[in-house]
C-alpha atoms as a PDB file:
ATOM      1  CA  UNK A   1      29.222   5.065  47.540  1.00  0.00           C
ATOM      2  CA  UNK A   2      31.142   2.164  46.087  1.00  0.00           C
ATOM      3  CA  UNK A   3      28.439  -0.523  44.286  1.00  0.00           C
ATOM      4  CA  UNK A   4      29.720  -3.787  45.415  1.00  0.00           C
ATOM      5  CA  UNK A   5      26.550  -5.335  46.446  1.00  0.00           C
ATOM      6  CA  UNK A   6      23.515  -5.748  44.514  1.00  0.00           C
ATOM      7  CA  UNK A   7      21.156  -4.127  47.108  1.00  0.00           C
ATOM      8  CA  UNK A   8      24.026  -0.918  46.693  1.00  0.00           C
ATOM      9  CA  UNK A   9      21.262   0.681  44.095  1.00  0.00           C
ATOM     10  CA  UNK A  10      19.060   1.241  47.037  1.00  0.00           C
ATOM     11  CA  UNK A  11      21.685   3.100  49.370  1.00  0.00           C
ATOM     12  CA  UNK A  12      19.662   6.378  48.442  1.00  0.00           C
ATOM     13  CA  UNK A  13      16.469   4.898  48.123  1.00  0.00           C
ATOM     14  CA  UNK A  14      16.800   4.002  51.635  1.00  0.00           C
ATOM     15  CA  UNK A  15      18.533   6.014  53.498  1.00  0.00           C
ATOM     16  CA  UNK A  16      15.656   7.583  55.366  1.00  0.00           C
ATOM     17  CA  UNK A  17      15.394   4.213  56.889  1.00  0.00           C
ATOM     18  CA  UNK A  18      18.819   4.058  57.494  1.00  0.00           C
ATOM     19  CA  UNK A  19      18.612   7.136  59.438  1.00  0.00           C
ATOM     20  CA  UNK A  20      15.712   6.344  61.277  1.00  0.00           C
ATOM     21  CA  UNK A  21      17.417   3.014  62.598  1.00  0.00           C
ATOM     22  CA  UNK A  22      20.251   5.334  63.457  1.00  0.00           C
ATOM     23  CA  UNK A  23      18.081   7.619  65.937  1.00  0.00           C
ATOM     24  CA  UNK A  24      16.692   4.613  67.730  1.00  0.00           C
ATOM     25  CA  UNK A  25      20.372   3.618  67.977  1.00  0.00           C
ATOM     26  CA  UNK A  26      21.146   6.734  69.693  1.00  0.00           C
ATOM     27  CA  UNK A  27      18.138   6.863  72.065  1.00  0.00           C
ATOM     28  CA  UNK A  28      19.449   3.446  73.181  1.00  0.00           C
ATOM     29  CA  UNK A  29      23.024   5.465  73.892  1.00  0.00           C
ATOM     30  CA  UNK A  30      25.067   3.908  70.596  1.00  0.00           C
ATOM     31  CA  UNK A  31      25.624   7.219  69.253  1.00  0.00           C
ATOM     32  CA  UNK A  32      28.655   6.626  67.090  1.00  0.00           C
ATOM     33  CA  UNK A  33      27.551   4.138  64.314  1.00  0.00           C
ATOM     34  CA  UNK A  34      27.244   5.723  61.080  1.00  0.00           C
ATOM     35  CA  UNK A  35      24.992   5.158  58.125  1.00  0.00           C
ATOM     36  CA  UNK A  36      27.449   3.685  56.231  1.00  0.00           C
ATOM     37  CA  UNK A  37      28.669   1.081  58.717  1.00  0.00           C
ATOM     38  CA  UNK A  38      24.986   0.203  59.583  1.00  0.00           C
ATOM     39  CA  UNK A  39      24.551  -0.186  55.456  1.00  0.00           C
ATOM     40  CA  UNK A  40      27.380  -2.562  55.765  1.00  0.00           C
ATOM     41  CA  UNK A  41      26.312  -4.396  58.600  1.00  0.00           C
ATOM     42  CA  UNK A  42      23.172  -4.841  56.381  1.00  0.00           C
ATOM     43  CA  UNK A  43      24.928  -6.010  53.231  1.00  0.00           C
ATOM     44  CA  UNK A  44      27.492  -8.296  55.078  1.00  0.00           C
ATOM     45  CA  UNK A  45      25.542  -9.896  57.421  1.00  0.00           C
ATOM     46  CA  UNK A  46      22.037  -9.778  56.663  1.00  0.00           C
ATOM     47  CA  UNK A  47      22.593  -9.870  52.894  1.00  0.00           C
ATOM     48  CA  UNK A  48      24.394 -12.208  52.566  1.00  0.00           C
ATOM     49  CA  UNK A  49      23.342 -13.976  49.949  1.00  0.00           C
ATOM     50  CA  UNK A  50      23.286 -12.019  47.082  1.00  0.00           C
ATOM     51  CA  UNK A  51      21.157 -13.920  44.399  1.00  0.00           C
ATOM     52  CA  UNK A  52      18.012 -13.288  46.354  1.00  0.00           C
ATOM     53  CA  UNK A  53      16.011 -10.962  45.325  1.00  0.00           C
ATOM     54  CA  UNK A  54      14.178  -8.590  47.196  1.00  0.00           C
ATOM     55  CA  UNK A  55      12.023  -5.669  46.954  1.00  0.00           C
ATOM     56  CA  UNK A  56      12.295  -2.378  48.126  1.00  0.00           C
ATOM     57  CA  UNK A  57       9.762  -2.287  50.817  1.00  0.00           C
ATOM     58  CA  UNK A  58      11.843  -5.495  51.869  1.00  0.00           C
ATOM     59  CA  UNK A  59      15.085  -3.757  52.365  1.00  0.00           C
ATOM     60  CA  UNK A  60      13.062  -0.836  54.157  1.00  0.00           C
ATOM     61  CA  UNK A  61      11.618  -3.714  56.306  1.00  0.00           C
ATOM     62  CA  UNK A  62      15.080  -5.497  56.660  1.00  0.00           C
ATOM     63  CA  UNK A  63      16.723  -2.184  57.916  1.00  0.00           C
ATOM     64  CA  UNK A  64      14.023  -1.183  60.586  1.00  0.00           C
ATOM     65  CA  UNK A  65      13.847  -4.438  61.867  1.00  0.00           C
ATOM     66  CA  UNK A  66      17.462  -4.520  62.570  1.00  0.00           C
ATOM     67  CA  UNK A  67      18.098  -5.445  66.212  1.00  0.00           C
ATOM     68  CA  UNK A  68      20.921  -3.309  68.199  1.00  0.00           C
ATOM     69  CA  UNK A  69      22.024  -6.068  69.839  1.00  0.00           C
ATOM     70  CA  UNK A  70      22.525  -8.119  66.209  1.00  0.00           C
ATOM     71  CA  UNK A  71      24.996  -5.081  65.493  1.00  0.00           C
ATOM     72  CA  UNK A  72      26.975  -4.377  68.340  1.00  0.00           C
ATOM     73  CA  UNK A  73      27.720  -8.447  67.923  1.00  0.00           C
ATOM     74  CA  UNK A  74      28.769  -8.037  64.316  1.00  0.00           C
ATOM     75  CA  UNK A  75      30.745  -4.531  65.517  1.00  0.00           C
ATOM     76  CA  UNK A  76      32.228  -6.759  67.798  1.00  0.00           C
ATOM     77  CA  UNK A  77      33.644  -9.908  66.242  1.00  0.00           C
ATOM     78  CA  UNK A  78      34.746  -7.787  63.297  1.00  0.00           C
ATOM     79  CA  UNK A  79      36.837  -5.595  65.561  1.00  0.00           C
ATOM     80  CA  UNK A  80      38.505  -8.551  67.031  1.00  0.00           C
ATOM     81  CA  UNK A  81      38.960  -9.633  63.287  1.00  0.00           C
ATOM     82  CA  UNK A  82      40.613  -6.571  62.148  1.00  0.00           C
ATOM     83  CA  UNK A  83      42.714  -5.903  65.434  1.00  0.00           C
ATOM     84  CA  UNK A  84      46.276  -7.563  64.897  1.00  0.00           C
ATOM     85  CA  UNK A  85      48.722  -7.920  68.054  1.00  0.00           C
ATOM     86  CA  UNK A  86      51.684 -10.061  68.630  1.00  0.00           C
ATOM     87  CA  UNK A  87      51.890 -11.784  72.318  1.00  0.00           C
ATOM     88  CA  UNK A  88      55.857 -11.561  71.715  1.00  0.00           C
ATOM     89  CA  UNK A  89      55.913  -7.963  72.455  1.00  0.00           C
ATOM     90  CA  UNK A  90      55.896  -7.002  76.170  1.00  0.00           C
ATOM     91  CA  UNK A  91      54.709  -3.423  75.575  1.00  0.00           C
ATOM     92  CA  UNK A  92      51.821  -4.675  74.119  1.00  0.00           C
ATOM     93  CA  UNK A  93      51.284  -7.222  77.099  1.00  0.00           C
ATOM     94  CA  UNK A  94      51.480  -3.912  79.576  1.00  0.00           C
ATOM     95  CA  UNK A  95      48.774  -2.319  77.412  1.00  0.00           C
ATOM     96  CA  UNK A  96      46.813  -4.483  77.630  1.00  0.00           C
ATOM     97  CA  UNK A  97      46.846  -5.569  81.392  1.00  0.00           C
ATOM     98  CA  UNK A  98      46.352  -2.155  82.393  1.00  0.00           C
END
């Protein structure tokens, strides 16, 4: 994994946490978000500021207290962020009317 956030040193540290969010994810029928996309919801979102500085029982805490709902919102806008269309094109329009 890619170190681009401070917390990035933890990714393996972690990651039992990460998985265990994961399974309670799936129980509740979101069965296609990975480890790595919850680890960036984490960084991105709840991270956000980078200059705090937090323990590792923190980041444990931060991940299992992670709220499905909180992700499927960020999942959400950042789809709609990433997802480019132009109105001018008429296929497009069908597509997306059907």
């Amino acid at each position: 994994m890619e170190i681009g956030h401070e917390y990035d040193v933890f990714f393996r540290e972690v990651r039992p946490a990460l998985l265990s969010k994961l399974e309670e994810f799936r129980l509740l029928g979101y069965e296609t978000v990975t480890e790595v996309e919850l680890w960036a919801f984490m960084t991105k979102k709840k991270w956000k500021k980078k200059n705090e500085e937090k323990s590792l029982h923190s980041i444990v805490q931060d991940i299992l207290g992670v709220k499905v709902s909180d992700y499927i919102s960020y999942a959400t806008i950042k789809a709609f962020k990433e997802t480019e269309f132009s109105m001018d094109d008429k296929e497009e329009w069908k597509e997306l009317m059907k």
